[in-house]
PDB file of N, CA and C in Angstrom:
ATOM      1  N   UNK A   1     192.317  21.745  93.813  1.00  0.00           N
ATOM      2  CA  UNK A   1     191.385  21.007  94.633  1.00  0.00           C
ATOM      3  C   UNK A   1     191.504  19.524  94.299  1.00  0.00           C
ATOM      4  N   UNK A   2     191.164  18.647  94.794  1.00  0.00           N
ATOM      5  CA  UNK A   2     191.868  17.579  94.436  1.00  0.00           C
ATOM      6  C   UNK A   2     189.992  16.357  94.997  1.00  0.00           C
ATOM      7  N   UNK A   3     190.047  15.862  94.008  1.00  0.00           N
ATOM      8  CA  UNK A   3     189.032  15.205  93.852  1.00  0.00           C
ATOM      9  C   UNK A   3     188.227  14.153  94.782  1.00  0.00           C
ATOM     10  N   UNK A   4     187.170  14.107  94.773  1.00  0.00           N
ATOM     11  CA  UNK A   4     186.641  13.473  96.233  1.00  0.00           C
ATOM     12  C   UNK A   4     186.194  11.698  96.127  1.00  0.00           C
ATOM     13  N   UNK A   5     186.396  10.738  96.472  1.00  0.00           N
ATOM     14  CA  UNK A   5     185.837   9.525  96.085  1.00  0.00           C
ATOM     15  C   UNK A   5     184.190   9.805  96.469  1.00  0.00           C
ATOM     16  N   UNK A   6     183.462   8.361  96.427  1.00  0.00           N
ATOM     17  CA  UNK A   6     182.010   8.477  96.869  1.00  0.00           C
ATOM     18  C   UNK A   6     181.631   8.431  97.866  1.00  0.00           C
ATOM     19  N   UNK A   7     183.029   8.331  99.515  1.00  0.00           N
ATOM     20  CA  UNK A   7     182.902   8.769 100.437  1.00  0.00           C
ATOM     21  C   UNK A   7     183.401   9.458 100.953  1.00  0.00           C
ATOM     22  N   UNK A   8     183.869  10.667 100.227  1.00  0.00           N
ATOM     23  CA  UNK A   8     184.510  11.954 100.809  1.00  0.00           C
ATOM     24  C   UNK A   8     185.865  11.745 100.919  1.00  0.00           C
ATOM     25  N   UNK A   9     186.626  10.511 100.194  1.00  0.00           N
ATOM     26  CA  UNK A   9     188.213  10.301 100.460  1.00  0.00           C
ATOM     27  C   UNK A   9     188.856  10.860  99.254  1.00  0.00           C
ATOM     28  N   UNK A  10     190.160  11.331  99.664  1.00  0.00           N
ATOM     29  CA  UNK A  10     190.840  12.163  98.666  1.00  0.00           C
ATOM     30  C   UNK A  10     191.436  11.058  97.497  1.00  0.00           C
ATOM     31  N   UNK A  11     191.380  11.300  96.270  1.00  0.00           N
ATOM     32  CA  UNK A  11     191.970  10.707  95.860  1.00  0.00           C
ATOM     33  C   UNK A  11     192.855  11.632  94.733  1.00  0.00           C
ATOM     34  N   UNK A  12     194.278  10.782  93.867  1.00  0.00           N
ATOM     35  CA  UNK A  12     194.844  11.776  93.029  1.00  0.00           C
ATOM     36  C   UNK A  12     193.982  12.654  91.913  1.00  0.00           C
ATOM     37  N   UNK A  13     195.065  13.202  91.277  1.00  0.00           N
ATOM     38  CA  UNK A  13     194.001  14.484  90.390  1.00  0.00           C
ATOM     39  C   UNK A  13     194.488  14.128  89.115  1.00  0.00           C
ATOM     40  N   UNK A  14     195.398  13.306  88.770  1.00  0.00           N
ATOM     41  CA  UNK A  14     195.821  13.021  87.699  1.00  0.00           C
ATOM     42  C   UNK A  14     195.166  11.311  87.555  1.00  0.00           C
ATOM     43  N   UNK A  15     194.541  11.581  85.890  1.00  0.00           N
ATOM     44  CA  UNK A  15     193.916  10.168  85.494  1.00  0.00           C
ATOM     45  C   UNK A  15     194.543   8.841  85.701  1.00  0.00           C
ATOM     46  N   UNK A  16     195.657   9.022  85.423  1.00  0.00           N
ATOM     47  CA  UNK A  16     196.894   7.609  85.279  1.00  0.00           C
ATOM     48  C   UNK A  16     196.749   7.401  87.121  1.00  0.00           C
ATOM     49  N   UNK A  17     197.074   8.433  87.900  1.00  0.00           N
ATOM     50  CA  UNK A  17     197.534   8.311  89.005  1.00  0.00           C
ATOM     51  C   UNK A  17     196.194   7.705  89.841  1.00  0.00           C
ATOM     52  N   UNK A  18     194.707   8.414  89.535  1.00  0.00           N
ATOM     53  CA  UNK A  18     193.829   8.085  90.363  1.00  0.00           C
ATOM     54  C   UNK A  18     193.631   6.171  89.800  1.00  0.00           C
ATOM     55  N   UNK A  19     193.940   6.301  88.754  1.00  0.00           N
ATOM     56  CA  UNK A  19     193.698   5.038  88.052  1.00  0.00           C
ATOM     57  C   UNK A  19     194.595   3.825  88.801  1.00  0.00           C
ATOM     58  N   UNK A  20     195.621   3.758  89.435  1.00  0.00           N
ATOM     59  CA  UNK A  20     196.874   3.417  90.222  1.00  0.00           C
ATOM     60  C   UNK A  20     196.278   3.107  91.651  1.00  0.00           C
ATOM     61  N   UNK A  21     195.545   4.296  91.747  1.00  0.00           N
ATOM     62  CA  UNK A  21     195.037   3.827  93.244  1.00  0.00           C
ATOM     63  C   UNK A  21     193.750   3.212  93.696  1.00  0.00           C
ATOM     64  N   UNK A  22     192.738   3.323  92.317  1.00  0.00           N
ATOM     65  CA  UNK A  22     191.930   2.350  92.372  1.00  0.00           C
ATOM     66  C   UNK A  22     192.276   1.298  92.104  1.00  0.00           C
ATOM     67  N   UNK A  23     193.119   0.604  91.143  1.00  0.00           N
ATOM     68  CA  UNK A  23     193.746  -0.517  90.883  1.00  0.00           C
ATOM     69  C   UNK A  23     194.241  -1.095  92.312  1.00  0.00           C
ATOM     70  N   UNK A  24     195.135  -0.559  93.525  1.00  0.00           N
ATOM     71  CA  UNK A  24     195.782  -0.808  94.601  1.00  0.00           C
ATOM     72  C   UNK A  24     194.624  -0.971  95.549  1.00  0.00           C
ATOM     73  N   UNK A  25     193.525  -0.469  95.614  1.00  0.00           N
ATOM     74  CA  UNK A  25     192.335  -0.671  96.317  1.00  0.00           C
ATOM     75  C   UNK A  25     191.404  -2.260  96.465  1.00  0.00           C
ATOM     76  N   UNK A  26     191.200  -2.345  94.406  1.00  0.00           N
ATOM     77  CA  UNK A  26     190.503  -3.150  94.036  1.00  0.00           C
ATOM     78  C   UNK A  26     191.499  -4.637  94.404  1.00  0.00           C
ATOM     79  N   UNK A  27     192.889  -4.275  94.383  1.00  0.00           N
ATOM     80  CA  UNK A  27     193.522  -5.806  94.531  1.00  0.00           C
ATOM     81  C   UNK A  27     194.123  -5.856  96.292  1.00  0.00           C
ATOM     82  N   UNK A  28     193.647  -4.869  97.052  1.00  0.00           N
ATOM     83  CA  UNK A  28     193.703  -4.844  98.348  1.00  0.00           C
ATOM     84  C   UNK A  28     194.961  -4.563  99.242  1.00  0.00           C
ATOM     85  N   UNK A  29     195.916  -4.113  97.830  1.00  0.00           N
ATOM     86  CA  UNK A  29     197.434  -3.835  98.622  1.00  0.00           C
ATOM     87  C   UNK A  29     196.838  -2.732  99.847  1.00  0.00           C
ATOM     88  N   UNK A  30     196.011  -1.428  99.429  1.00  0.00           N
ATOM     89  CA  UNK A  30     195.807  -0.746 100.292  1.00  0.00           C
ATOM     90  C   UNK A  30     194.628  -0.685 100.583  1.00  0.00           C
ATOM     91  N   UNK A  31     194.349   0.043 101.624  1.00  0.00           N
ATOM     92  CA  UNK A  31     192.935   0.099 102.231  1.00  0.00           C
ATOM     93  C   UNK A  31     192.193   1.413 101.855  1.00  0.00           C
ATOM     94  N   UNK A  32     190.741   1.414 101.592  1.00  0.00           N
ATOM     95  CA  UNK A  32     190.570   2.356 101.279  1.00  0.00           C
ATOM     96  C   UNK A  32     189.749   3.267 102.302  1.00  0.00           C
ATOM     97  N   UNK A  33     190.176   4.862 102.564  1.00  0.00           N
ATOM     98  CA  UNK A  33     190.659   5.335 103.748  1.00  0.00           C
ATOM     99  C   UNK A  33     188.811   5.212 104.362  1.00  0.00           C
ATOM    100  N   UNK A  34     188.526   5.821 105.377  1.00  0.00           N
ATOM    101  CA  UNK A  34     187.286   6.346 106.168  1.00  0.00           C
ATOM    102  C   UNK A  34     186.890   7.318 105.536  1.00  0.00           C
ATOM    103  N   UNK A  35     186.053   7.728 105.552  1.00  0.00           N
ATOM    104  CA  UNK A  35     185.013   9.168 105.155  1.00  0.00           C
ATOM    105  C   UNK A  35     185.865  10.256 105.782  1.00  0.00           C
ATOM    106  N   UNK A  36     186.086  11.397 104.662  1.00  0.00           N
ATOM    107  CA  UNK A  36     186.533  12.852 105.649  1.00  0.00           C
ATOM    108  C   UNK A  36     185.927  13.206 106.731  1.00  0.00           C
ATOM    109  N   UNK A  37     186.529  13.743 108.047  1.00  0.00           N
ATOM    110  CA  UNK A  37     185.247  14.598 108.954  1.00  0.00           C
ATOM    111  C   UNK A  37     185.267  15.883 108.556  1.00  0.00           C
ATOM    112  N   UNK A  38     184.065  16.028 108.606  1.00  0.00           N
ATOM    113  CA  UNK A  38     183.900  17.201 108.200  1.00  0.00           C
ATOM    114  C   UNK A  38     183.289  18.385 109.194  1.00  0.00           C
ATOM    115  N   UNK A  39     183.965  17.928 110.382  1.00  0.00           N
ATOM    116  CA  UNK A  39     183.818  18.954 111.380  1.00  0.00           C
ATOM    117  C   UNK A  39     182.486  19.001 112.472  1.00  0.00           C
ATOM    118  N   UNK A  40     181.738  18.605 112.081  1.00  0.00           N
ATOM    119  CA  UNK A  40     180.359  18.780 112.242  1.00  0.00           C
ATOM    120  C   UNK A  40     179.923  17.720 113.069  1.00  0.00           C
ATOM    121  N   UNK A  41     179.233  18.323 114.535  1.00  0.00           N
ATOM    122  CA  UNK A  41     178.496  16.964 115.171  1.00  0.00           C
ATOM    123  C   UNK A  41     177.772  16.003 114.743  1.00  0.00           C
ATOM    124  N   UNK A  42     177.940  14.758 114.852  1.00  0.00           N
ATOM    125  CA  UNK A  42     176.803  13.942 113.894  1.00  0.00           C
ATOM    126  C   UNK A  42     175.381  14.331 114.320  1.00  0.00           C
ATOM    127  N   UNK A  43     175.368  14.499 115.914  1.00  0.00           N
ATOM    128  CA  UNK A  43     173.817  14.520 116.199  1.00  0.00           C
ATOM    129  C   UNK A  43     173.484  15.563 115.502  1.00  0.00           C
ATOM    130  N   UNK A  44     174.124  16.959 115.854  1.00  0.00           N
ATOM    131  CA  UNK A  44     173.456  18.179 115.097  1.00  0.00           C
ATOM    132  C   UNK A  44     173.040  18.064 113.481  1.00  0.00           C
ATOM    133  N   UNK A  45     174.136  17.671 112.716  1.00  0.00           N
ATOM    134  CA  UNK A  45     173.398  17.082 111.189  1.00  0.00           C
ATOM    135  C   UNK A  45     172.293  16.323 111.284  1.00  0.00           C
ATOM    136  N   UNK A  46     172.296  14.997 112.171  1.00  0.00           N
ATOM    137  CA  UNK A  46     170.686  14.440 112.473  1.00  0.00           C
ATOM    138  C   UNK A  46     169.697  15.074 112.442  1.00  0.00           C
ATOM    139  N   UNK A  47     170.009  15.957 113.475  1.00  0.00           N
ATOM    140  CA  UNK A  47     168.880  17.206 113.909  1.00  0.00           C
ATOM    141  C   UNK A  47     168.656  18.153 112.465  1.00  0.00           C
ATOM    142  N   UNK A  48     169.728  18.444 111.609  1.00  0.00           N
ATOM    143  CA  UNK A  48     169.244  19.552 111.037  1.00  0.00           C
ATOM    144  C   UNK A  48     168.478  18.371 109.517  1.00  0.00           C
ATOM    145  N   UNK A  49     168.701  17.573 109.522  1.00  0.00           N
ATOM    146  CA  UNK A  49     168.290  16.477 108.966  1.00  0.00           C
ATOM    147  C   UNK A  49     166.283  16.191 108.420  1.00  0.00           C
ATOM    148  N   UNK A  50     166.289  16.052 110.209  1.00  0.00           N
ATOM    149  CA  UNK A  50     165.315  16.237 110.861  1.00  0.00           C
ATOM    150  C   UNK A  50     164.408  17.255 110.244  1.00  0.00           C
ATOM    151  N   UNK A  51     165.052  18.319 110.759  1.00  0.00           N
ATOM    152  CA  UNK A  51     164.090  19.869 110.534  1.00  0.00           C
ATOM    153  C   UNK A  51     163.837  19.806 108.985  1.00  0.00           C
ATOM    154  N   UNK A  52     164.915  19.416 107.899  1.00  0.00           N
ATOM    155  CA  UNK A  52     164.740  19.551 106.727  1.00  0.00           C
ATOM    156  C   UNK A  52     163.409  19.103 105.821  1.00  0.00           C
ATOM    157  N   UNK A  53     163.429  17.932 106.374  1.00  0.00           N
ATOM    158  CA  UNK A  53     162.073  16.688 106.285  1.00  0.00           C
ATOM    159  C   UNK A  53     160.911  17.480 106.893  1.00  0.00           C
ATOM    160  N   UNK A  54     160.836  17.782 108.280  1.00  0.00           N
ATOM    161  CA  UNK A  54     159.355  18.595 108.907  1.00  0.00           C
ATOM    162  C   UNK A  54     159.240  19.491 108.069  1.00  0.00           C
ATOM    163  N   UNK A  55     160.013  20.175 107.733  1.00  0.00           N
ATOM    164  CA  UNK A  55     159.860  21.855 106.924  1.00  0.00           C
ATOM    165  C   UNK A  55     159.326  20.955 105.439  1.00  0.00           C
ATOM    166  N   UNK A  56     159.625  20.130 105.176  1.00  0.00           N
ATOM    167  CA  UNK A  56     159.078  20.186 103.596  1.00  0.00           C
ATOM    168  C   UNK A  56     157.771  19.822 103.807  1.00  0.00           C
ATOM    169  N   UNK A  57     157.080  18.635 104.667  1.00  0.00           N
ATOM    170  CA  UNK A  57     156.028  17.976 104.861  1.00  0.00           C
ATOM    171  C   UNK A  57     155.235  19.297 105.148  1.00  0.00           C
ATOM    172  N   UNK A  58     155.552  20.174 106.111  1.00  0.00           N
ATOM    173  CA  UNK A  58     154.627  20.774 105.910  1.00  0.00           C
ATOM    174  C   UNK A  58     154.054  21.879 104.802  1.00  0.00           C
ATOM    175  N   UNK A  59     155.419  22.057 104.102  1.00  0.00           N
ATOM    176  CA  UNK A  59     155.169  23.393 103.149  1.00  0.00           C
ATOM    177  C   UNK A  59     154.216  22.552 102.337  1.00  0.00           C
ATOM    178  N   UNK A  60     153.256  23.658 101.220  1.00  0.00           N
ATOM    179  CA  UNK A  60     152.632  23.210 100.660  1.00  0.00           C
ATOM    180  C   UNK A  60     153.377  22.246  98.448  1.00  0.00           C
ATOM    181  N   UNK A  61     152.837  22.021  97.833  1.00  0.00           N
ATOM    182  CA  UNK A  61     153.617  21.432  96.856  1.00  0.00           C
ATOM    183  C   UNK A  61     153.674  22.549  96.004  1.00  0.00           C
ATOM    184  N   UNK A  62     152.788  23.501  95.887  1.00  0.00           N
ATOM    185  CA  UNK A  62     153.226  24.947  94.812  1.00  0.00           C
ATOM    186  C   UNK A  62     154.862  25.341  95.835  1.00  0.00           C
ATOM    187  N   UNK A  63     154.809  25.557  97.276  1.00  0.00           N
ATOM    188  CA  UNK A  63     155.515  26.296  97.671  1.00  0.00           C
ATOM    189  C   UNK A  63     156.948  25.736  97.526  1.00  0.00           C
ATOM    190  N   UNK A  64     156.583  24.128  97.769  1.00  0.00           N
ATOM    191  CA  UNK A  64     158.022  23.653  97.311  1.00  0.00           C
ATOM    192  C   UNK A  64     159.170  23.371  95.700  1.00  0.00           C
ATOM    193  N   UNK A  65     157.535  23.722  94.568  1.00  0.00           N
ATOM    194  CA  UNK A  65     157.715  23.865  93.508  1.00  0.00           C
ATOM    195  C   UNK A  65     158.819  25.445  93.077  1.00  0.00           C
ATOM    196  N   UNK A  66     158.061  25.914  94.041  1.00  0.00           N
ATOM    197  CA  UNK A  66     158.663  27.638  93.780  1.00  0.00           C
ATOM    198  C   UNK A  66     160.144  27.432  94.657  1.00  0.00           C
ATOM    199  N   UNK A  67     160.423  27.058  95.159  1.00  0.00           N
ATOM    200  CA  UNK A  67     161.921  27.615  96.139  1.00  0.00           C
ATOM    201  C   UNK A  67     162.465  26.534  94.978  1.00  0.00           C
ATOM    202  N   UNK A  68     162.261  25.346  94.838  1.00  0.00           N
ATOM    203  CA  UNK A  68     162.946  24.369  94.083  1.00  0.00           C
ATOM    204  C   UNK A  68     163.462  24.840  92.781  1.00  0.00           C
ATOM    205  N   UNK A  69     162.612  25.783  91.787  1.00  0.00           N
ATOM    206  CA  UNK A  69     162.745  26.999  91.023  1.00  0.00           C
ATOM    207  C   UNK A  69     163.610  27.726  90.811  1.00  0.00           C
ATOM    208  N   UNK A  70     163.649  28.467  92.375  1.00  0.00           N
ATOM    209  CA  UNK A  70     164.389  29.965  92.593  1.00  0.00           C
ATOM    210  C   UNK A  70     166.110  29.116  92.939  1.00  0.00           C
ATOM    211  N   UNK A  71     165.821  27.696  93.640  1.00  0.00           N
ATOM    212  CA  UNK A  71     167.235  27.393  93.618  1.00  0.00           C
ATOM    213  C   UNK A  71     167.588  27.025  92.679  1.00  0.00           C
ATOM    214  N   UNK A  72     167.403  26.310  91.701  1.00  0.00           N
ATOM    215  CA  UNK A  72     167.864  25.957  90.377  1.00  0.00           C
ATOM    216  C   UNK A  72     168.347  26.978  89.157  1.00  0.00           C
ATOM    217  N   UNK A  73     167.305  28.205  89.491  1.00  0.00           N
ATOM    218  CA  UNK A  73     167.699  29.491  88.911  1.00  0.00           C
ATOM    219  C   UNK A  73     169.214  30.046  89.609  1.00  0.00           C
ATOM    220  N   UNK A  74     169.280  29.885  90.559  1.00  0.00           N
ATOM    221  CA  UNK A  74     170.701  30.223  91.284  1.00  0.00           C
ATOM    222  C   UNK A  74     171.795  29.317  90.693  1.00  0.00           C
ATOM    223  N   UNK A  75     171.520  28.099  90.829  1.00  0.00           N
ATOM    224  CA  UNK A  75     172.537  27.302  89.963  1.00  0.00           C
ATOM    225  C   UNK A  75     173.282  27.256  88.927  1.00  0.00           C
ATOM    226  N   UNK A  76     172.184  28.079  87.947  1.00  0.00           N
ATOM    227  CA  UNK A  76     172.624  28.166  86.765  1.00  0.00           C
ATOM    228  C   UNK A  76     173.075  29.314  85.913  1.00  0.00           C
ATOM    229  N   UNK A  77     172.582  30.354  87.240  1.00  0.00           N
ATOM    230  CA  UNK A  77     172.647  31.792  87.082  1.00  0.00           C
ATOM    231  C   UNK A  77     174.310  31.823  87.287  1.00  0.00           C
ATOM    232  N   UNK A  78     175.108  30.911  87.962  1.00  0.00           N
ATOM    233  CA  UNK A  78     176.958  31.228  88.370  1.00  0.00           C
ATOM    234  C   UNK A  78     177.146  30.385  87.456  1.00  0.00           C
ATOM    235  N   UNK A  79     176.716  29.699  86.042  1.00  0.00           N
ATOM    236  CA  UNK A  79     177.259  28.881  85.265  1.00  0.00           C
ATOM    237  C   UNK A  79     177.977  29.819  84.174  1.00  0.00           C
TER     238      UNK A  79
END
């Protein structure tokens, strides 16, 4: 798998090498690329965006305490 910058751009997997291409970035020989697409309509992510935010406002703060919980327990449960 090969490692992601902080906007989804590929960069090498080897230290020396990723090190090479930030260096070529920072002195502007190359450009550094656009964000991956990742397939997905922008509006629909908006939208599901959206729903994410309504759904929390309304849950209550125990309820969001508890799923926040049960996911973190999942997290650590595949560690």
């Amino acid at each position: 798998m090969m490692p992601k910058g902080p906007k989804g751009e590929k960069r090498p997997v080897d230290v020396i090498g990723n090190a090479v291409h930030i260096m070529r970035i920072a002195t502007g020989e190359i450009e550094e690329g656009s964000p991956v697409d990742d397939g997905k309509d922008p509006a629909a992510k908006a939208l599901g965006a959206k729903g994410g935010k309504a759904r929390a406002e309304r849950m209550s703060p125990e309820r969001r305490a508890e799923i926040a919980k049960t996911a973190a327990m999942k997290r650590w449960e595949s560690r």
